[in-house]
C-alpha atoms as a PDB file:
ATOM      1  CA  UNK A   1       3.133  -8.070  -6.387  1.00  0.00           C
ATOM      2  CA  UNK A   2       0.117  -9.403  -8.296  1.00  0.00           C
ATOM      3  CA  UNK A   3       1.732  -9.140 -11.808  1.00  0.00           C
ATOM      4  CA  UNK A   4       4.584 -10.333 -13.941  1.00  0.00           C
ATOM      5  CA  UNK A   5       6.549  -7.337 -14.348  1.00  0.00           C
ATOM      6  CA  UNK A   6       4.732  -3.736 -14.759  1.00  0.00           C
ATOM      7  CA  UNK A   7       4.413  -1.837 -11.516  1.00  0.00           C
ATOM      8  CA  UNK A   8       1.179  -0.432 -13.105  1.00  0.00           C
ATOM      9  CA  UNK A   9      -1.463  -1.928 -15.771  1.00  0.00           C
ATOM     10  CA  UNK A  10      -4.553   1.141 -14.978  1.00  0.00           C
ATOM     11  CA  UNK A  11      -3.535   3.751 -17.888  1.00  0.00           C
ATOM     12  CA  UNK A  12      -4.390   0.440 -20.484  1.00  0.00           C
ATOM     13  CA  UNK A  13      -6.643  -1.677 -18.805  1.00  0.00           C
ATOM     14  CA  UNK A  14      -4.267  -4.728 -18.793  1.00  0.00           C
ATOM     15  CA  UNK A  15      -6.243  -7.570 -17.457  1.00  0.00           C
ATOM     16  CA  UNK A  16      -3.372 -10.232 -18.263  1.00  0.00           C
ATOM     17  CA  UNK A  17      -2.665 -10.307 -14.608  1.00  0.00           C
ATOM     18  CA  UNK A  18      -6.118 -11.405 -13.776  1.00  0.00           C
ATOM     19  CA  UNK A  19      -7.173 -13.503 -17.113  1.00  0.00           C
ATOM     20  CA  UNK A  20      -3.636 -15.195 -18.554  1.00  0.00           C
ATOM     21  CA  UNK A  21      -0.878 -15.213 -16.325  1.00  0.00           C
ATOM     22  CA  UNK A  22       0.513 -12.189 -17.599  1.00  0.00           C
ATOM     23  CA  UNK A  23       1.051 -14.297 -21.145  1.00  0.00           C
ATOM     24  CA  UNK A  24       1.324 -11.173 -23.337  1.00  0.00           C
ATOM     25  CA  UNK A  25       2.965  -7.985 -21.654  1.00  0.00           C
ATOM     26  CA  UNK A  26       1.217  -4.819 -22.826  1.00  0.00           C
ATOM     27  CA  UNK A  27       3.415  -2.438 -21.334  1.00  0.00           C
ATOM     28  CA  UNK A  28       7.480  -3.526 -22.004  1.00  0.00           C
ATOM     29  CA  UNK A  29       8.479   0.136 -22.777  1.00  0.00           C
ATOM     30  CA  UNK A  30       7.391   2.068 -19.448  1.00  0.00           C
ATOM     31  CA  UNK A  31       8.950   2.089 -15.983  1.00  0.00           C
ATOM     32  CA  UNK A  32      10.870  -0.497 -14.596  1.00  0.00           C
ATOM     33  CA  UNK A  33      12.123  -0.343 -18.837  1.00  0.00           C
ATOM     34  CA  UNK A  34      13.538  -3.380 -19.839  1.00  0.00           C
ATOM     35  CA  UNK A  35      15.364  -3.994 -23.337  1.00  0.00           C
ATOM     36  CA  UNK A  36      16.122  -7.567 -23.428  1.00  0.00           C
ATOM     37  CA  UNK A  37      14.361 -10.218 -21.068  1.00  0.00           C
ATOM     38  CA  UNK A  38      11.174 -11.394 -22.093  1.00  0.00           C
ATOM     39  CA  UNK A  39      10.250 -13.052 -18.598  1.00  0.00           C
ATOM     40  CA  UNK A  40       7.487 -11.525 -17.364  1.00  0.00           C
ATOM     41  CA  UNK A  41       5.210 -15.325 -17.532  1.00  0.00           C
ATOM     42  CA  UNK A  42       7.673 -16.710 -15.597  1.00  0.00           C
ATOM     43  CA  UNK A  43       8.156 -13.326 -12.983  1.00  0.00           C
ATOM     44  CA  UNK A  44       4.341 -13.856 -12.565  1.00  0.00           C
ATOM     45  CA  UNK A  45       4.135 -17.958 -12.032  1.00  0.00           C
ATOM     46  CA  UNK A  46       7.246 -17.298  -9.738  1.00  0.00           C
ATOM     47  CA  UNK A  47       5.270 -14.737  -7.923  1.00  0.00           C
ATOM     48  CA  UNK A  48       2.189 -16.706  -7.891  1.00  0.00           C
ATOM     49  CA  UNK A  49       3.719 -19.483  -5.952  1.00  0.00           C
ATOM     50  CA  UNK A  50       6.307 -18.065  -3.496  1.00  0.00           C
ATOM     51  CA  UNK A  51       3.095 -15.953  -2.019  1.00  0.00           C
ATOM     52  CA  UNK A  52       0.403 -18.670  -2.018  1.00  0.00           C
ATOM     53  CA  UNK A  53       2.571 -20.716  -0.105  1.00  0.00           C
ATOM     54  CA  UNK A  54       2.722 -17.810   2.525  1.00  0.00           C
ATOM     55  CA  UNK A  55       0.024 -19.376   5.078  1.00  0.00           C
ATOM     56  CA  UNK A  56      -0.192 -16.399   7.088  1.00  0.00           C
ATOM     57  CA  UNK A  57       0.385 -13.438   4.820  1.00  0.00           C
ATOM     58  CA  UNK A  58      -1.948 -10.342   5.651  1.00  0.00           C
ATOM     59  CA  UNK A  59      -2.413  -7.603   2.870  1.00  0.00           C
ATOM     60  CA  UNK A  60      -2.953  -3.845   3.280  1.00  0.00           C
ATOM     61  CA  UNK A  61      -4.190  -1.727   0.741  1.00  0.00           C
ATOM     62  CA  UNK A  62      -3.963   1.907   0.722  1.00  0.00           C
ATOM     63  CA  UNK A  63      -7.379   2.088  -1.407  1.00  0.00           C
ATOM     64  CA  UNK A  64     -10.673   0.562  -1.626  1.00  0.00           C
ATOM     65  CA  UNK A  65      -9.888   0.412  -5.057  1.00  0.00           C
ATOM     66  CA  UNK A  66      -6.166  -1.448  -4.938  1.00  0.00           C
ATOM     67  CA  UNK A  67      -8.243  -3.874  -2.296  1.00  0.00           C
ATOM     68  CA  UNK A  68     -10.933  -4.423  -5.289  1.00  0.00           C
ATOM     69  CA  UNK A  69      -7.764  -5.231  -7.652  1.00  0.00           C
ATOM     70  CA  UNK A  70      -6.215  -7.592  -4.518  1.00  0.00           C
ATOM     71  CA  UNK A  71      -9.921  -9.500  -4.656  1.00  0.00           C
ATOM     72  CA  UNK A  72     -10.019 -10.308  -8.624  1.00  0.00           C
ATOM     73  CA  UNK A  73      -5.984 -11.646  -8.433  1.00  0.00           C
ATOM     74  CA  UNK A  74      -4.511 -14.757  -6.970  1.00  0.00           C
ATOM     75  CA  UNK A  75      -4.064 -13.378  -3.502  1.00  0.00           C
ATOM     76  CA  UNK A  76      -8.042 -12.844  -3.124  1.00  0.00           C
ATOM     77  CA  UNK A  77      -7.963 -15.721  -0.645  1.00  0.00           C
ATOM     78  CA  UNK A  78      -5.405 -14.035   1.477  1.00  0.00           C
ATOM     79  CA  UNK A  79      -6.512 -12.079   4.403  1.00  0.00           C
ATOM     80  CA  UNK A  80      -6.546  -8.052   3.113  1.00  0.00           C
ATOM     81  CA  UNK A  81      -7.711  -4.988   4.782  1.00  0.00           C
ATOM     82  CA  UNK A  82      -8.142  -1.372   3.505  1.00  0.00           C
ATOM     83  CA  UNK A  83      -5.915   1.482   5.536  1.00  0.00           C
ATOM     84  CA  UNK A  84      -5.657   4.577   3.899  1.00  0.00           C
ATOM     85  CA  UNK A  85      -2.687   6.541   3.103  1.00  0.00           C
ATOM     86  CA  UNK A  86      -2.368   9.284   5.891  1.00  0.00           C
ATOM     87  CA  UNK A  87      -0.325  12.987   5.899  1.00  0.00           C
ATOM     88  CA  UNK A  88       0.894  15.394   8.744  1.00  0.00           C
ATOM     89  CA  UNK A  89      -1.900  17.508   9.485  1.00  0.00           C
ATOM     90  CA  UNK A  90       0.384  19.370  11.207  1.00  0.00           C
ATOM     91  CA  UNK A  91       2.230  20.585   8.782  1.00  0.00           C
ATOM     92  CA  UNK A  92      -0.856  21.158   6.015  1.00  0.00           C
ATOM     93  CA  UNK A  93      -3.208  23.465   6.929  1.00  0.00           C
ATOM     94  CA  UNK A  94      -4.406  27.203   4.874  1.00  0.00           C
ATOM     95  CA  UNK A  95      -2.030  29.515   5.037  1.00  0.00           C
ATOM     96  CA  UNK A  96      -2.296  32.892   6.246  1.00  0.00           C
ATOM     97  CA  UNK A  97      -3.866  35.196   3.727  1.00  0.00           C
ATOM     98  CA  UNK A  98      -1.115  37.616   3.376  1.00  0.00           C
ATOM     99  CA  UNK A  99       2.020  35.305   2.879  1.00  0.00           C
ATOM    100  CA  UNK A 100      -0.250  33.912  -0.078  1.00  0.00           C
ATOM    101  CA  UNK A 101      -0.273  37.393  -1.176  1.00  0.00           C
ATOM    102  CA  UNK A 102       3.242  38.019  -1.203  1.00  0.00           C
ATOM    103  CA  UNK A 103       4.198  34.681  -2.993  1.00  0.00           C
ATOM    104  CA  UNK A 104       1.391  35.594  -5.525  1.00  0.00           C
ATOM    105  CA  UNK A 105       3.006  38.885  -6.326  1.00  0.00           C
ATOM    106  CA  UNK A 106       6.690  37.140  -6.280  1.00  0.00           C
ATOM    107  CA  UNK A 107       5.200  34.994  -9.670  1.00  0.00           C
ATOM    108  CA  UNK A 108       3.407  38.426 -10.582  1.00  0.00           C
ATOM    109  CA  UNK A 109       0.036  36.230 -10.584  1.00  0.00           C
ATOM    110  CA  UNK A 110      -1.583  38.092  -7.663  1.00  0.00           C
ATOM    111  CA  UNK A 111      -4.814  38.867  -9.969  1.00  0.00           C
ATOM    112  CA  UNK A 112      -5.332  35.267 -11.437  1.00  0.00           C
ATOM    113  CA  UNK A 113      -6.579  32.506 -10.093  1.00  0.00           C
ATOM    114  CA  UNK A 114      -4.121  29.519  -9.699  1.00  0.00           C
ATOM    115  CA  UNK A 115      -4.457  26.088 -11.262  1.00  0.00           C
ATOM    116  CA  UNK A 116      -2.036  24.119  -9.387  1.00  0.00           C
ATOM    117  CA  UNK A 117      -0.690  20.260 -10.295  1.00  0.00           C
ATOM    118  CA  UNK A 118       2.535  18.784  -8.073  1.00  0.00           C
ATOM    119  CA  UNK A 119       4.384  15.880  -8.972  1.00  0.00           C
ATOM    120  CA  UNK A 120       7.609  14.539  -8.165  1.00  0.00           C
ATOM    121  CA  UNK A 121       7.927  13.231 -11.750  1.00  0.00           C
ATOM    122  CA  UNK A 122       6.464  15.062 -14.620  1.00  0.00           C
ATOM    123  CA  UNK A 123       5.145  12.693 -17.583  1.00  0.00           C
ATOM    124  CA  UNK A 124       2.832  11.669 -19.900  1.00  0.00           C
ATOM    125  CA  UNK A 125       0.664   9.506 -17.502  1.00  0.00           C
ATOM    126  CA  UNK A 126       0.639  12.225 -14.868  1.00  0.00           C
ATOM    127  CA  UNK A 127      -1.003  14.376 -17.260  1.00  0.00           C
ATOM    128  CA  UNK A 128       1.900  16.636 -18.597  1.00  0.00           C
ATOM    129  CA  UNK A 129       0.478  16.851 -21.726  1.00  0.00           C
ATOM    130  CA  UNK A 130      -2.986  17.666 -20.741  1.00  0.00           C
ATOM    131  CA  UNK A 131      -2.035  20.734 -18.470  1.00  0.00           C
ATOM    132  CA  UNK A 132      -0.169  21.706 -22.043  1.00  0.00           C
ATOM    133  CA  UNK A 133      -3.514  21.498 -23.971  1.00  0.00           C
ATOM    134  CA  UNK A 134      -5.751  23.178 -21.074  1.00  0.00           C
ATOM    135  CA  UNK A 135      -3.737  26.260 -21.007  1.00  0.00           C
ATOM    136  CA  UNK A 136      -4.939  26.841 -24.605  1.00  0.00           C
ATOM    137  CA  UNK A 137      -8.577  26.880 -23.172  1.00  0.00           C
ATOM    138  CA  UNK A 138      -8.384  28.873 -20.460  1.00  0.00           C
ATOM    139  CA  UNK A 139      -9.335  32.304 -19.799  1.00  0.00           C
ATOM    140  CA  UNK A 140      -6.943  35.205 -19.111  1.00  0.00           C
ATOM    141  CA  UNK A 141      -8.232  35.295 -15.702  1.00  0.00           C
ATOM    142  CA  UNK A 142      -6.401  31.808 -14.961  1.00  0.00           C
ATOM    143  CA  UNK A 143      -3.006  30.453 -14.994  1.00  0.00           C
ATOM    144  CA  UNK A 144      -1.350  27.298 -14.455  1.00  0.00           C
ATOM    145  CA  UNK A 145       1.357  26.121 -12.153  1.00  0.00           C
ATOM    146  CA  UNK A 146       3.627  22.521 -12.096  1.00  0.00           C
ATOM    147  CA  UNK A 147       5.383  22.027  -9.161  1.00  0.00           C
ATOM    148  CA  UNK A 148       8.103  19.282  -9.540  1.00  0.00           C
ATOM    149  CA  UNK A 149       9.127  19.934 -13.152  1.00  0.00           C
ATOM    150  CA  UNK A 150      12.726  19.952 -14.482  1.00  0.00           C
ATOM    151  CA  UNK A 151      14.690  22.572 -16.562  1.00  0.00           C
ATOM    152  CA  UNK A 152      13.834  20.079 -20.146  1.00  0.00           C
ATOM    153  CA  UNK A 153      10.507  20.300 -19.160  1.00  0.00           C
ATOM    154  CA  UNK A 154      10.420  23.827 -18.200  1.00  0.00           C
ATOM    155  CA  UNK A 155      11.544  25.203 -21.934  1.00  0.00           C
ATOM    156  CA  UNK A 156       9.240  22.978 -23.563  1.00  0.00           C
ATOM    157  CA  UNK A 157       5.750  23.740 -22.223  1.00  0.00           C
ATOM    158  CA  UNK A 158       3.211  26.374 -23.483  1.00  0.00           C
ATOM    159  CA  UNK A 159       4.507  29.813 -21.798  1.00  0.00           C
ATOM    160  CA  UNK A 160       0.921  30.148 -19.976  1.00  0.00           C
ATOM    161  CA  UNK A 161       2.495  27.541 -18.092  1.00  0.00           C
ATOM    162  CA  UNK A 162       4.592  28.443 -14.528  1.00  0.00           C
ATOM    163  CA  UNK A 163       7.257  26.030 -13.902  1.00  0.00           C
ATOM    164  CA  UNK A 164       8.800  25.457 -10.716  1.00  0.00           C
ATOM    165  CA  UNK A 165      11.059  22.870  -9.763  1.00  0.00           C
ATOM    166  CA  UNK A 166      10.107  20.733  -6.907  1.00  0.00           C
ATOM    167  CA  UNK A 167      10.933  21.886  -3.451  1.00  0.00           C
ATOM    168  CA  UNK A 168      11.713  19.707  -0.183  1.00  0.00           C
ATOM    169  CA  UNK A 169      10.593  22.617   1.759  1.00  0.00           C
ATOM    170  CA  UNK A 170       6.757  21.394   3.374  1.00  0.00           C
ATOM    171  CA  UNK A 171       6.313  25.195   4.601  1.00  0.00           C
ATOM    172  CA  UNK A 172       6.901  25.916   0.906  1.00  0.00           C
ATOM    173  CA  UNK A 173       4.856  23.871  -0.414  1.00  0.00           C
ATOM    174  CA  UNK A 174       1.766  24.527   2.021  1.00  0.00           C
ATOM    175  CA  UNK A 175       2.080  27.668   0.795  1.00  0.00           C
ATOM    176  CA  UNK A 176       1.867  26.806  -2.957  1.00  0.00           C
ATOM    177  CA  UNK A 177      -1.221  24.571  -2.153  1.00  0.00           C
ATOM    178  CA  UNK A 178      -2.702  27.147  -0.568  1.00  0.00           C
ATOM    179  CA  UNK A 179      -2.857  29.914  -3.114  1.00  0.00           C
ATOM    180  CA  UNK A 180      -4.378  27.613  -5.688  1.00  0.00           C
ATOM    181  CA  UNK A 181      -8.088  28.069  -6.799  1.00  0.00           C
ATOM    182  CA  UNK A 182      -8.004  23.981  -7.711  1.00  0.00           C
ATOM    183  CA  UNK A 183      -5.520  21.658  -7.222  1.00  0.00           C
ATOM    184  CA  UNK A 184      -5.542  19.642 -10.826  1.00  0.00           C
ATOM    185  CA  UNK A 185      -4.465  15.929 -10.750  1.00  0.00           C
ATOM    186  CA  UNK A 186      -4.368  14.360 -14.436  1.00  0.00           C
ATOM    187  CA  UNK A 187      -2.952  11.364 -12.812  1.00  0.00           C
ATOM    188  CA  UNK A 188      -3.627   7.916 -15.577  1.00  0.00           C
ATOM    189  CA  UNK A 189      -1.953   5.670 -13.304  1.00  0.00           C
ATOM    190  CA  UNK A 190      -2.245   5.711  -9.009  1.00  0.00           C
ATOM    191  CA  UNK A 191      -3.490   4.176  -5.766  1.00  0.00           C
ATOM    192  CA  UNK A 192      -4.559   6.566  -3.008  1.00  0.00           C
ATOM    193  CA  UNK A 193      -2.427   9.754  -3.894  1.00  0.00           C
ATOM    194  CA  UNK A 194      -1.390  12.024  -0.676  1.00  0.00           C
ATOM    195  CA  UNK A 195      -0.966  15.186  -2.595  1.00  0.00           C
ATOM    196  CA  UNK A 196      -4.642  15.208  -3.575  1.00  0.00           C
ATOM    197  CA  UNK A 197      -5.198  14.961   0.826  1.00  0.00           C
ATOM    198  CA  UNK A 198      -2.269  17.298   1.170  1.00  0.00           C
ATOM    199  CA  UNK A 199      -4.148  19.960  -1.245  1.00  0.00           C
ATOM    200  CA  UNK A 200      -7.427  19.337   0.488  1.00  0.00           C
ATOM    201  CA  UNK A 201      -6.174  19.943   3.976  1.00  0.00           C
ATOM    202  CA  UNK A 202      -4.741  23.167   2.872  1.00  0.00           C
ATOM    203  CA  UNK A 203      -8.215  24.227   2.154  1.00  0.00           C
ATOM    204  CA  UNK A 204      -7.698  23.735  -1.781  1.00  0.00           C
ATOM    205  CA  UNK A 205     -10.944  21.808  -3.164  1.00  0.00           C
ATOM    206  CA  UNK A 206      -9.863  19.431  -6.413  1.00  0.00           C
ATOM    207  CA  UNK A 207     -10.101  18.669  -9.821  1.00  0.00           C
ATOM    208  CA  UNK A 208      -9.037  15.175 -10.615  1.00  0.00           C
ATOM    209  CA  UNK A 209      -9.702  12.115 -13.338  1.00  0.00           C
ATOM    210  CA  UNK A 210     -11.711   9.431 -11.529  1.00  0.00           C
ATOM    211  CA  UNK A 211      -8.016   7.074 -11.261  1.00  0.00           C
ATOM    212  CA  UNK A 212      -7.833   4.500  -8.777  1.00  0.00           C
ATOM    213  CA  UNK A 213      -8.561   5.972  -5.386  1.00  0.00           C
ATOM    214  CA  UNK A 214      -9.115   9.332  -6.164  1.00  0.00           C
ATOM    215  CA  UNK A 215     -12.415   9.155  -6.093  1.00  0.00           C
ATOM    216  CA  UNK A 216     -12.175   8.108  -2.325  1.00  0.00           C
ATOM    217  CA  UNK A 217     -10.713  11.027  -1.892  1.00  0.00           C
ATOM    218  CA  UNK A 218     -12.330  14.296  -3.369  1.00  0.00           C
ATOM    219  CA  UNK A 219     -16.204  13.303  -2.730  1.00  0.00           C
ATOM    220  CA  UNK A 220     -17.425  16.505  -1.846  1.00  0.00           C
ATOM    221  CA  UNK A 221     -14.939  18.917  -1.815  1.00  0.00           C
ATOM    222  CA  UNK A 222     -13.967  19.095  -5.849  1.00  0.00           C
ATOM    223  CA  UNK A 223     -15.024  17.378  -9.522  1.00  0.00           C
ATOM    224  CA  UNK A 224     -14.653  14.594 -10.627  1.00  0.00           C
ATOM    225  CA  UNK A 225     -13.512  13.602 -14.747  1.00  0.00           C
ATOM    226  CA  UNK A 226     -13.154  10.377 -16.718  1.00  0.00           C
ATOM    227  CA  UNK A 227      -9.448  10.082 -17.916  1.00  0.00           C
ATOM    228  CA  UNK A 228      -8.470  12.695 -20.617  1.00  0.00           C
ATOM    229  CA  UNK A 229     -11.457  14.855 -19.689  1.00  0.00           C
ATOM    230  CA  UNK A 230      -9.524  18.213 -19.596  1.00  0.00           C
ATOM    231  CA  UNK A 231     -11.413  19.535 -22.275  1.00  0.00           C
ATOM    232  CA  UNK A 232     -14.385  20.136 -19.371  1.00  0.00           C
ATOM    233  CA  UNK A 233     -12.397  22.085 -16.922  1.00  0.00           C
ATOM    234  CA  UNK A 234     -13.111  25.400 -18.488  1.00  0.00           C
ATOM    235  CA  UNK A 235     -17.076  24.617 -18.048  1.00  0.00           C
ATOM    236  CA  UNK A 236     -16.478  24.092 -14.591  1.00  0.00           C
ATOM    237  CA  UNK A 237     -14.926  26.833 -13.754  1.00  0.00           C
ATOM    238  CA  UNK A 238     -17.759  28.951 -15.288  1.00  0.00           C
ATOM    239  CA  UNK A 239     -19.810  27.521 -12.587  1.00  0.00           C
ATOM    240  CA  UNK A 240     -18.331  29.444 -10.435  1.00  0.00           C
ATOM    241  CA  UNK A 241     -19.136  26.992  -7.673  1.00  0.00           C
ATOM    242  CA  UNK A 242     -17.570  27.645  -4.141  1.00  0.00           C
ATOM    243  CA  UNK A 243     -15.999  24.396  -1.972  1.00  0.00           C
ATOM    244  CA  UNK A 244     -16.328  25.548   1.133  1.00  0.00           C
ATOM    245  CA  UNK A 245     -12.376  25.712   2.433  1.00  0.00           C
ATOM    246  CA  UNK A 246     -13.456  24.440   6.242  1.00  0.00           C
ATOM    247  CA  UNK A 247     -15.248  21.463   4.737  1.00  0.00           C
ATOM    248  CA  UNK A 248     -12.034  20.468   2.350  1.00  0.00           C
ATOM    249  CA  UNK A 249      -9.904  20.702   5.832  1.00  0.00           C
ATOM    250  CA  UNK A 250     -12.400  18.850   7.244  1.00  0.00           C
ATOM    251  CA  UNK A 251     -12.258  15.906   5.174  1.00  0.00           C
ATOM    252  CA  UNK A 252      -8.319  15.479   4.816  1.00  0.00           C
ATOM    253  CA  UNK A 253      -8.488  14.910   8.735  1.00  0.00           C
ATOM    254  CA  UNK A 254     -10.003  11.481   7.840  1.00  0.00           C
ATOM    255  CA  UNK A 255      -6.377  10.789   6.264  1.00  0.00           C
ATOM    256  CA  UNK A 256      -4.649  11.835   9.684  1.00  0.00           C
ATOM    257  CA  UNK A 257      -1.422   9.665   9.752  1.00  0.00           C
ATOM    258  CA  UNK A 258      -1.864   9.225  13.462  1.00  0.00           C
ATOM    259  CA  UNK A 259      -5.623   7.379  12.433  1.00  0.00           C
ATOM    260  CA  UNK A 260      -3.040   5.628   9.594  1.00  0.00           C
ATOM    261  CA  UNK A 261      -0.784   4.883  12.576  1.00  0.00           C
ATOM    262  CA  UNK A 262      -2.953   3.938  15.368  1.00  0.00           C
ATOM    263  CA  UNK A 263      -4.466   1.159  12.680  1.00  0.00           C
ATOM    264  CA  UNK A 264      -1.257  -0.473  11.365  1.00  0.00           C
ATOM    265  CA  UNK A 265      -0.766  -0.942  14.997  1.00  0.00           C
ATOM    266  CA  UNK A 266      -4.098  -2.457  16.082  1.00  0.00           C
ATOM    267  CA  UNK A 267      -3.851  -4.368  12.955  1.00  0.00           C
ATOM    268  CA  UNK A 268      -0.340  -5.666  14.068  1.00  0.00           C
ATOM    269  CA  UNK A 269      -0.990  -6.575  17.760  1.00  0.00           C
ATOM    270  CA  UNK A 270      -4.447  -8.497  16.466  1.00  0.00           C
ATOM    271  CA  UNK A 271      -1.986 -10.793  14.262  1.00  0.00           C
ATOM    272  CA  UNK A 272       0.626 -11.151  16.826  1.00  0.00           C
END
């Protein structure tokens, strides 16, 4: 909403949406890909307008952090509140020991320890390419799994790598979440992402790079890297530090999406 045309400016620090009007575009070749108009000035003075002259528009982040980009655009004036993206706690929760076991032995992994990463879309700014380059630094006692890539991607990665392809199945998927050691998100580019809560109510501490609300997220119940850290994973690991799986379940209750619910609503009967 706040910019001229990319639906993401965090993997290169773009500030033209806070500084110039979105005068120079620093990002024409990623998604939504464009090959001929040159508009995005225009997009953003368009923009700029049509929402100013919205007297009563309210603004919800899903992030402390998109609500700190919301106060440093145009729109800062505009009321804005923080509610946080919620998931079914009903349907992620640990799974029982012994259908972990069995899936394990399915992937013949049942003796390592499972590095996990889920996507719906597998790419360079969701960290594709540093999963490939941590595999190469791992110990034998680990092993990698993507969830979510395709059959391209699945004959070009590093053979220490276990590709599946993604699944619609949620029982599946708890399942997955819950056999991993660490769920790994090399995310360069997101707002409040579910799968890290998802992971975390499954009892799964996390790994992630400190990208837009992430941080909000893990606290206490993983690590924390500066984009393109991967490099210190290993040394982490050798810590051999323990998140405690009841406190990791504990947290992603914050993110209920009946709390999520319950405060769109009050939110929407205080305006009305």
């Amino acid at each position: 909403m706040l910019t001229g045309f990319c639906s993401h400016f965090e993997q290169i620090n773009c500030e033209e949406w806070k500084t110039n009007n979105c005068r120079k575009c620093n990002v024409l070749k990623v998604y939504p890909y464009r090959f001929f108009a040159l508009n995005h000035r225009e997009n953003f003075l368009i923009k700029k307008e049509k929402l100013l002259a919205i007297k009563n528009l309210t603004l919800i982040s899903p992030s402390e952090w998109m609500d700190s980009i919301v106060c440093h655009s145009f729109l800062k004036n505009k009321s804005h509140y923080v509610i946080n993206n919620g998931i079914n706690l009903e349907k992620f929760f640990p799974e029982n020991h012994n259908k972990i076991i069995e899936w394990k032995r399915k992937l013949n992994v049942e003796n390592k320890k499972v590095l996990l990463g889920v996507a719906n879309v597998w790419n360079k700014q969701k960290g594709l390419e540093d999963f490939q380059q941590l595999c190469t630094l791992l110990d034998d006692e680990y092993v990698i799994i993507l969830v979510g890539t395709n059959l391209i991607q699945k004959k070009k990665v590093k053979k220490k790598i276990i590709c599946l392809p993604r699944t619609e199945s949620i029982e599946e998927l708890r399942l997955i979440y819950s056999s991993a050691e660490y769920f790994v998100n090399f995310t360069y580019q997101d707002t409040f992402p579910t799968v890290n809560i998802e992971a975390l109510a499954c009892g799964t501490p996390i790994i992630s790079y400190r990208t837009g609300g992430c941080a909000e997220i893990v606290k206490d119940c993983g690590y924390l890297l500066e984009k393109g850290e991967f490099a210190q994973v290993p040394s982490l690991l050798k810590r051999n530090i323990k998140f405690n799986e009841d406190k990791c379940v504990t947290r992603a209750r914050a993110f209920d999406k009946k709390i999520m619910l319950r405060k769109y609503m009050n939110l929407f009967n205080g305006l009305i």
